[in-house]
Protein backbone atom coordinates (compact mmCIF):
# COMPACT_ATOMS: atom_id res chain seq x y z
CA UNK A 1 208.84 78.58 86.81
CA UNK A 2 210.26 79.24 90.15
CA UNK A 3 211.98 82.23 91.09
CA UNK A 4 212.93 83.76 94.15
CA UNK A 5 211.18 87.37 95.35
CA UNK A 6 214.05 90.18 94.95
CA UNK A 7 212.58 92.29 98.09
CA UNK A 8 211.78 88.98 100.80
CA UNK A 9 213.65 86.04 99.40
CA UNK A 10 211.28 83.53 99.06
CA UNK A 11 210.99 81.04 97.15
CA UNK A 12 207.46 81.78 94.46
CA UNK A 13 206.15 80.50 91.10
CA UNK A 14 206.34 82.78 88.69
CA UNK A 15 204.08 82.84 85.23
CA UNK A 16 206.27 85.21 83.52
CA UNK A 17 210.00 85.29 82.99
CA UNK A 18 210.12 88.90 83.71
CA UNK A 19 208.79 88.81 87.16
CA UNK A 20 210.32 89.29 90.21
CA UNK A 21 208.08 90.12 93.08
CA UNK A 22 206.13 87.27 94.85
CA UNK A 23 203.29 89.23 95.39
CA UNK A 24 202.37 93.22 94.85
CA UNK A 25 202.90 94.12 98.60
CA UNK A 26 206.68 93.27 98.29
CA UNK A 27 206.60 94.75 94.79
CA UNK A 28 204.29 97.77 96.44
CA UNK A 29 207.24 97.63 99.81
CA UNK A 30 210.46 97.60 97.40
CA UNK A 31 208.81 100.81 95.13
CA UNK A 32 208.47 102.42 98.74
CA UNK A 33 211.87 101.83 100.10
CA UNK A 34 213.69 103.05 96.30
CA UNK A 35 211.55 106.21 97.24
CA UNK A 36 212.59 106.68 100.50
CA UNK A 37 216.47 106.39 98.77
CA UNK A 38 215.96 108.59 96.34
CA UNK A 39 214.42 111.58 98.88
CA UNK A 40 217.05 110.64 101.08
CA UNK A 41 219.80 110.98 98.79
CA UNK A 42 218.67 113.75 96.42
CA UNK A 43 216.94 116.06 99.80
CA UNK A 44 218.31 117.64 102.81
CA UNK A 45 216.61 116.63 106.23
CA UNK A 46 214.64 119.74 107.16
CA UNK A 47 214.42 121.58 104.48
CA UNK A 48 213.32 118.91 102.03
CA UNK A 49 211.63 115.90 104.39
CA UNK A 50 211.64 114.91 107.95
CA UNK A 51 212.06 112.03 109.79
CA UNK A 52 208.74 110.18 111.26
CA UNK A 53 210.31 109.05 114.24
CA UNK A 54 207.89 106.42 114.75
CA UNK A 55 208.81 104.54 112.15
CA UNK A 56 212.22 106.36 110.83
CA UNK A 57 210.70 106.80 107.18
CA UNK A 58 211.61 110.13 105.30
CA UNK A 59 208.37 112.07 104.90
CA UNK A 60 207.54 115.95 103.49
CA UNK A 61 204.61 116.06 106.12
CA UNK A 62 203.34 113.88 108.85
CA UNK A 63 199.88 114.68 108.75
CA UNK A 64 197.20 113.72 106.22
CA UNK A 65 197.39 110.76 104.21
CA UNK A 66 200.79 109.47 104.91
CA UNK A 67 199.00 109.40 108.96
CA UNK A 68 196.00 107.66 107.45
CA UNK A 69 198.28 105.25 105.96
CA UNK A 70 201.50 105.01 108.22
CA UNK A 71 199.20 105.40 111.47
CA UNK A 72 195.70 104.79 110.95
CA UNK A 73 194.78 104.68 114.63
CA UNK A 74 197.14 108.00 115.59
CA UNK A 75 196.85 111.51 115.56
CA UNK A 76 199.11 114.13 115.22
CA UNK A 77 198.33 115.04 119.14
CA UNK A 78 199.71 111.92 119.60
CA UNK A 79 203.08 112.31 117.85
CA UNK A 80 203.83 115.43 119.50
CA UNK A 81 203.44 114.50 122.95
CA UNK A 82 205.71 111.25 122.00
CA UNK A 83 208.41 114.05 120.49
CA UNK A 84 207.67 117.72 122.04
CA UNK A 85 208.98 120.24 119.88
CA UNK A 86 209.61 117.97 116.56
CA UNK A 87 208.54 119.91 113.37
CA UNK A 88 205.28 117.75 111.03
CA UNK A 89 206.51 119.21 107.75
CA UNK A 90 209.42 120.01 106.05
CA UNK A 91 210.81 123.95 105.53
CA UNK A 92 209.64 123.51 101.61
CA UNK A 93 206.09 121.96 103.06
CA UNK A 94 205.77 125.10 105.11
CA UNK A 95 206.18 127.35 102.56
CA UNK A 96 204.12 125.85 99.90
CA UNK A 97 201.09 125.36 101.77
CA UNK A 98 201.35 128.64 103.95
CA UNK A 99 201.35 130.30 100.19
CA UNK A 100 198.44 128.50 98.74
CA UNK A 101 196.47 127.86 101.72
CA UNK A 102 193.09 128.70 101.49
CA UNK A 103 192.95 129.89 98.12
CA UNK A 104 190.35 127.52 96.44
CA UNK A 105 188.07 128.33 100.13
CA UNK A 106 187.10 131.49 98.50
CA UNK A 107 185.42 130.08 96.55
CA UNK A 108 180.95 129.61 97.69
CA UNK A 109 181.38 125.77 96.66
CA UNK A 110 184.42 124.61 97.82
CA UNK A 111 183.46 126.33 101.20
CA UNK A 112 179.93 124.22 101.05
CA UNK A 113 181.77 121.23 100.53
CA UNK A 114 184.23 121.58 103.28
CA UNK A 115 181.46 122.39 105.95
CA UNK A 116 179.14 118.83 105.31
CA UNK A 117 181.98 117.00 105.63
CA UNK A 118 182.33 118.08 109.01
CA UNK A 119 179.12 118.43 110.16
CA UNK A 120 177.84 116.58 112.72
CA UNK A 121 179.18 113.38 113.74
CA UNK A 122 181.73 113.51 110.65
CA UNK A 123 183.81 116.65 112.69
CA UNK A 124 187.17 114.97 113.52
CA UNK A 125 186.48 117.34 117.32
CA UNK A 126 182.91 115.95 117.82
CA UNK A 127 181.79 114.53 121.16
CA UNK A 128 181.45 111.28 120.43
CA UNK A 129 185.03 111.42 119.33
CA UNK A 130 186.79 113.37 121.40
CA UNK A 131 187.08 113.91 125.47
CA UNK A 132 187.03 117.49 126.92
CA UNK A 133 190.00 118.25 127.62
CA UNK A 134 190.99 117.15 123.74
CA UNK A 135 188.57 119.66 122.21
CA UNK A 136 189.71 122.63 124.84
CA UNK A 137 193.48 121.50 124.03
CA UNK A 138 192.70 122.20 120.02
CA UNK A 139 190.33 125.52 120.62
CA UNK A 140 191.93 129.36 120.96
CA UNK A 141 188.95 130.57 122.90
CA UNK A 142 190.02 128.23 125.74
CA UNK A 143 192.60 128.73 128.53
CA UNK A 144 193.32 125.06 128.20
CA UNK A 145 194.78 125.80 124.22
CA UNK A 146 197.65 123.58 123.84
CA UNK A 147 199.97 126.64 122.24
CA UNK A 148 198.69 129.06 124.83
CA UNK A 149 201.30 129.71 128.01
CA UNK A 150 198.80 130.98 130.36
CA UNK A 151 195.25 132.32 130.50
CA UNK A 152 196.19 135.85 129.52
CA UNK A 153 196.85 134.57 126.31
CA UNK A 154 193.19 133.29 125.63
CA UNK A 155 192.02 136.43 127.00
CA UNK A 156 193.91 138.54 124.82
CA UNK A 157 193.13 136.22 121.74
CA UNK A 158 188.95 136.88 122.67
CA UNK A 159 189.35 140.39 123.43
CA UNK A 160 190.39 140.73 119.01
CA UNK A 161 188.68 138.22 117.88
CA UNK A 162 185.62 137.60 119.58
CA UNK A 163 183.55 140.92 118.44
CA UNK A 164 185.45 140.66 114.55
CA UNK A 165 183.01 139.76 112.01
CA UNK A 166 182.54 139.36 108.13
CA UNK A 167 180.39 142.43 106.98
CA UNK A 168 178.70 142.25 103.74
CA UNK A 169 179.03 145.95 103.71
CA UNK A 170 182.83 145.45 102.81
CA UNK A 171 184.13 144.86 98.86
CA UNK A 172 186.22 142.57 100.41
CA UNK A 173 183.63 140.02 101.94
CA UNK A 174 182.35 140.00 98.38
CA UNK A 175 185.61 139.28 96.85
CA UNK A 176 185.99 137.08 99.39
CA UNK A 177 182.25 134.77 98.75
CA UNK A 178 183.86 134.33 95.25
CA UNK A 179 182.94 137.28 93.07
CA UNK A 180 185.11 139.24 90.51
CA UNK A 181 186.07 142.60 91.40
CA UNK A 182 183.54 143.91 89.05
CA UNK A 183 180.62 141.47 90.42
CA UNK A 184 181.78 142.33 93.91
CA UNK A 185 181.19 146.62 93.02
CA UNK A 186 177.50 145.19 91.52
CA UNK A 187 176.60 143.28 95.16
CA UNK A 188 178.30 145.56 97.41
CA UNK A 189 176.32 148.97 95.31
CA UNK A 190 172.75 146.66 95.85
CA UNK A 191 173.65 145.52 99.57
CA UNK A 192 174.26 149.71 100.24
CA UNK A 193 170.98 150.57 98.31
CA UNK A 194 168.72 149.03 101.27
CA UNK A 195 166.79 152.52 101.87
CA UNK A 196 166.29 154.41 98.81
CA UNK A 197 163.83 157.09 97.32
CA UNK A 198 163.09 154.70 94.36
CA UNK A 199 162.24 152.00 97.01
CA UNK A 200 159.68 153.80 99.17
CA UNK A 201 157.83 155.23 96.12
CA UNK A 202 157.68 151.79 94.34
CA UNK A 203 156.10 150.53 98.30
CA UNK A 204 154.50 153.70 99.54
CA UNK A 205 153.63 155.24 96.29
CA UNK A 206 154.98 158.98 94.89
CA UNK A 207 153.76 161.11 97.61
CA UNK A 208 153.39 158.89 100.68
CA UNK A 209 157.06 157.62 99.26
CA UNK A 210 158.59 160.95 99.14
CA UNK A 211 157.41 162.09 102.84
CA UNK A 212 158.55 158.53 104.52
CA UNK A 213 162.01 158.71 102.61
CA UNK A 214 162.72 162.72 104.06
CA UNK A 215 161.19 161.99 107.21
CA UNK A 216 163.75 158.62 108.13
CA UNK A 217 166.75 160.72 106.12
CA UNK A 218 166.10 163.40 109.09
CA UNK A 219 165.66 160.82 112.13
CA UNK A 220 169.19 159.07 110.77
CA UNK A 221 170.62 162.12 110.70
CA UNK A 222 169.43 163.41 114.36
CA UNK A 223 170.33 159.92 115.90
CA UNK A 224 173.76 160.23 114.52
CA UNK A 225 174.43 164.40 115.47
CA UNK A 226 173.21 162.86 119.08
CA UNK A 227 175.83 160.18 119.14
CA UNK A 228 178.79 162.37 118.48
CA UNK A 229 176.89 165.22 120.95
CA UNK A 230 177.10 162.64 123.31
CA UNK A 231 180.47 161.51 122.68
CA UNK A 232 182.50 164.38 121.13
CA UNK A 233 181.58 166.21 117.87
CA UNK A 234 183.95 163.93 115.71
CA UNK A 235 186.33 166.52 114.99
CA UNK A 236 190.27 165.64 115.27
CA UNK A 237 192.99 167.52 116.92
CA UNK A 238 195.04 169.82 115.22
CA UNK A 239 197.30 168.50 112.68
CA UNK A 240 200.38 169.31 111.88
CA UNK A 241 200.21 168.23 108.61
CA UNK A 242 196.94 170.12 107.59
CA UNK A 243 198.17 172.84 108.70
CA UNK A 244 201.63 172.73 106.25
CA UNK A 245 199.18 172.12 103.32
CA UNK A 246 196.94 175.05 104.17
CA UNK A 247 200.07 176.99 104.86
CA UNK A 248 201.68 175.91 101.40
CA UNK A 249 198.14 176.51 99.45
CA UNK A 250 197.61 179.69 100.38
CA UNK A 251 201.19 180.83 99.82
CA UNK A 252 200.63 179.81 96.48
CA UNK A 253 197.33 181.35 95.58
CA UNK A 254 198.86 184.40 97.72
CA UNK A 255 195.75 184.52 100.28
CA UNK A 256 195.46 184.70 103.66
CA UNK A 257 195.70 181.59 105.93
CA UNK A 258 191.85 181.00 107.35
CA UNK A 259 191.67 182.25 111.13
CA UNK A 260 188.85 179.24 111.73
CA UNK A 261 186.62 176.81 110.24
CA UNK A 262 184.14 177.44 108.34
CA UNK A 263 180.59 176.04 109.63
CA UNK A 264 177.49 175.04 108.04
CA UNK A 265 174.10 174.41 109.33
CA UNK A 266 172.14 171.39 108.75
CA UNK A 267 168.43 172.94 108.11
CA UNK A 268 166.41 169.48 108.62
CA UNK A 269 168.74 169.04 112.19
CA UNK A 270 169.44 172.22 113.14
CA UNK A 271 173.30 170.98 113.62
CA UNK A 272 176.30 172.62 112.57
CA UNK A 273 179.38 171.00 110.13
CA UNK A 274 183.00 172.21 110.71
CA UNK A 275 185.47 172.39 107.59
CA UNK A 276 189.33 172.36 107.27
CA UNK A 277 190.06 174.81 104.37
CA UNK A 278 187.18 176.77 102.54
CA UNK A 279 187.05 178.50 99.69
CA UNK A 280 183.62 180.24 99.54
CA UNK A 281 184.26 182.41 96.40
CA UNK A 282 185.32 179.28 94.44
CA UNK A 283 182.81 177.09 96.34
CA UNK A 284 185.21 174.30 96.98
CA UNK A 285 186.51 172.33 100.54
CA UNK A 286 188.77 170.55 101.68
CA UNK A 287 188.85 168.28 104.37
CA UNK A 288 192.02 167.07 106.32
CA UNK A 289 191.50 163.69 107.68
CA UNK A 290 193.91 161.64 110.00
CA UNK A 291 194.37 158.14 108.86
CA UNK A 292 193.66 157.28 113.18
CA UNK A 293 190.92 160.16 114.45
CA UNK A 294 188.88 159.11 110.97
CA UNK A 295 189.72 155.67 110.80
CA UNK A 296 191.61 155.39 107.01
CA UNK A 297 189.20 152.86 104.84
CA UNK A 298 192.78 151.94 103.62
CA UNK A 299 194.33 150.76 107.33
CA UNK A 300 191.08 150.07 109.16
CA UNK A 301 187.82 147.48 108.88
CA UNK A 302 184.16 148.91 108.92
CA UNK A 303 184.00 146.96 112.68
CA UNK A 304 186.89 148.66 114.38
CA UNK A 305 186.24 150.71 117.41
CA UNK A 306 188.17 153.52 117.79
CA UNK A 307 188.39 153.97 121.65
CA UNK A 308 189.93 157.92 121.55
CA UNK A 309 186.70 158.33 120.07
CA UNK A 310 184.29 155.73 121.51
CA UNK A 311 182.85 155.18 117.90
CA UNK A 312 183.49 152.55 115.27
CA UNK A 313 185.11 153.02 111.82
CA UNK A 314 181.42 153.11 110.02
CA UNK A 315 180.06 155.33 112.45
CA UNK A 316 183.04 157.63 112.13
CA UNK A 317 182.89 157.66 107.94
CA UNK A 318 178.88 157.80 108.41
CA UNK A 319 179.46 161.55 110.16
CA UNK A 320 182.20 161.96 107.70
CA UNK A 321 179.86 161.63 104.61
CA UNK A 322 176.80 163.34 105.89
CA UNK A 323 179.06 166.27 106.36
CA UNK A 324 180.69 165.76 102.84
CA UNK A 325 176.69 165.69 101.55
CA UNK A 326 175.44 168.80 103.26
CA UNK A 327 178.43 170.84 102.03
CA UNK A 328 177.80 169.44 98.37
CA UNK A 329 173.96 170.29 98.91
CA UNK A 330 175.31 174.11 99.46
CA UNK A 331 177.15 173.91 96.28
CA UNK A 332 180.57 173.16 97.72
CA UNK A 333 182.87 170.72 96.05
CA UNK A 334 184.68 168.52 98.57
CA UNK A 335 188.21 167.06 98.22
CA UNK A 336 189.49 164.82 100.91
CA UNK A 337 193.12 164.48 101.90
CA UNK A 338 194.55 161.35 104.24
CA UNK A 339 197.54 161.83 106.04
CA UNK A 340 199.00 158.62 104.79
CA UNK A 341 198.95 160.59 100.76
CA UNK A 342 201.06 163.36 102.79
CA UNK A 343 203.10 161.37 104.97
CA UNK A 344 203.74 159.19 100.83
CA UNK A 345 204.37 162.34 98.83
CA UNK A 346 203.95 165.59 100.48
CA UNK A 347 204.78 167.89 97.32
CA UNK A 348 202.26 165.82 95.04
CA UNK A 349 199.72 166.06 97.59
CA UNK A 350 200.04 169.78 97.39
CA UNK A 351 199.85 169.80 93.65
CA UNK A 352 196.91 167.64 93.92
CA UNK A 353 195.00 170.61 96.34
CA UNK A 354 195.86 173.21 94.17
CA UNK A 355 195.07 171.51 90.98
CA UNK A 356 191.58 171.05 92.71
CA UNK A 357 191.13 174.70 93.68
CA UNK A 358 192.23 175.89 90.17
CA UNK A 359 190.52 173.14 88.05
């Protein structure tokens, strides 16, 4: 039977009654254009779709497959220097993919995937594809970055990111690689046991083990009094807000406020430890620690140099816990205080001294 097509109005043969398209690309066009209706009419431009001003269609994102489709030999590059300053995804696009982005990446195999299908020749910024001044245009660590206003801005972008890194000596890297919280504690406790005791006897034997393990114990610990010799003795300024707990603890326990610090004397180094607040008749410490002059585990990354002190964040909580160990080896208990737990809650911080003292 003949019938003519409801979307181009010609003239076709039809071999059912029922339809109405002369082929599936009208059928395939008319779907399209009802779509483009119906976000029209039910969205708000902006927040729901944008226009592709190409081609005038209503779109969430122009990027991904509807560029494959809509403009299979075009780039995004290319749109935006056609319309400087026009947005390539809606307000509700934005959102939803800024939340979710990167999620499933966390994950060892998704992150495999992703990298061999962009290695070599199949990475979209590859040589063969792309001229110079295209790959400098998409690259942060070039002056020539299309979303950078002058060189300073490269320059500053190097100076924090170059030297950052992912250190496996970090819970969250192994978080990050995929592993539960629980797995993560497992790796992280194996990556930290690279020198032990157990180790060098199992390799060296019992008493070969036992000399080799005390002798590099005492060289780490030498190198490390040197570096803070050299650079300061790792102690931070007086703080006001150690000295308000001292002040309330011993005004409860009605004792005298401590004149000095108490120091200790590492045997093996011949160095001496200072302490905040000691309590020799009860054999307990407690150490005062600002969250910047001792680099908060809370606020700050294992890489981050601390330039007051010329030392990074590991090197500063290495000093921290060899002096935390050789007050423990005298039969001291140690409690550390941050000044972010005073600065949250100053009376339960208090509370929490005393309760240590006492218990």
């Amino acid at each position: 039977m003949k019938k003519t097509c409801q979307n181009c109005n010609i003239e076709f043969h039809a071999n059912h009654n029922r339809t109405v398209y002369c082929s599936s690309e009208c059928k395939a066009e008319i779907r399209f254009k009802r779509k483009q209706e119906m976000i029209i009419s039910n969205g708000i431009e902006g927040i729901d779709y944008i226009i592709d001003q190409w081609n005038g269609y209503a779109t969430p994102r122009i990027y991904g497959q509807w560029m494959s489709s809509m403009h299979p030999d075009k780039t995004t590059d290319d749109y935006l220097k056609d319309f400087p300053g026009a947005p390539l995804c809606c307000e509700k696009d934005h959102i939803a993919t800024s939340k979710n982005s990167g999620k499933h990446m966390k994950k060892p195999k998704y992150r495999k995937m992703a990298s061999d299908q962009i290695k070599g020749i199949n990475n979209p910024n590859h040589k063969s594809k792309t001229t110079k001044e295209q790959r400098q245009a998409r690259s942060p660590f070039s002056e020539n970055f299309i979303n950078y206003e002058s060189p300073e801005d490269a320059r500053q972008f190097q100076l924090e990111h170059c030297t950052k890194g992912r250190y496996n000596t970090k819970l969250s890297y192994w978080i990050e690689e995929g592993y539960s919280p629980e797995e993560a504690a497992e790796m992280l406790k194996e990556r930290q046991a690279t020198f032990t005791l157990n180790k060098c006897i199992a390799k060296y034997g019992e008493e070969k083990g036992h000399r080799v393990f005390k002798e590099r114990q005492k060289r780490w610990k030498a190198s490390l009094q040197q570096n803070f010799i050299e650079h300061g003795d790792g102690r931070s300024p007086s703080s006001q807000f150690a000295n308000s707990i001292i002040q309330a603890i011993c005004s409860r326990l009605q004792i005298q406020v401590p004149t000095k610090e108490k120091y200790i004397r590492d045997g093996s180094t011949g160095m001496a430890y200072s302490y905040d607040f000691t309590l020799k008749q009860k054999r307990k410490i407690i150490e005062f620690n600002g969250d910047y002059w001792h680099c908060n585990p809370a606020i700050y990354e294992a890489e981050y140099f601390n330039k007051s002190k010329k030392k990074t964040a590991q090197e500063i909580w290495d000093y921290d816990q060899v002096k935390i160990e050789l007050a423990e080896q005298k039969g001291y208990q140690v409690l550390t205080i941050w000044e972010s737990d005073w600065n949250a809650d100053p009376s339960r911080t208090i509370e929490k001294c005393i309760k240590f003292i006492s218990g």
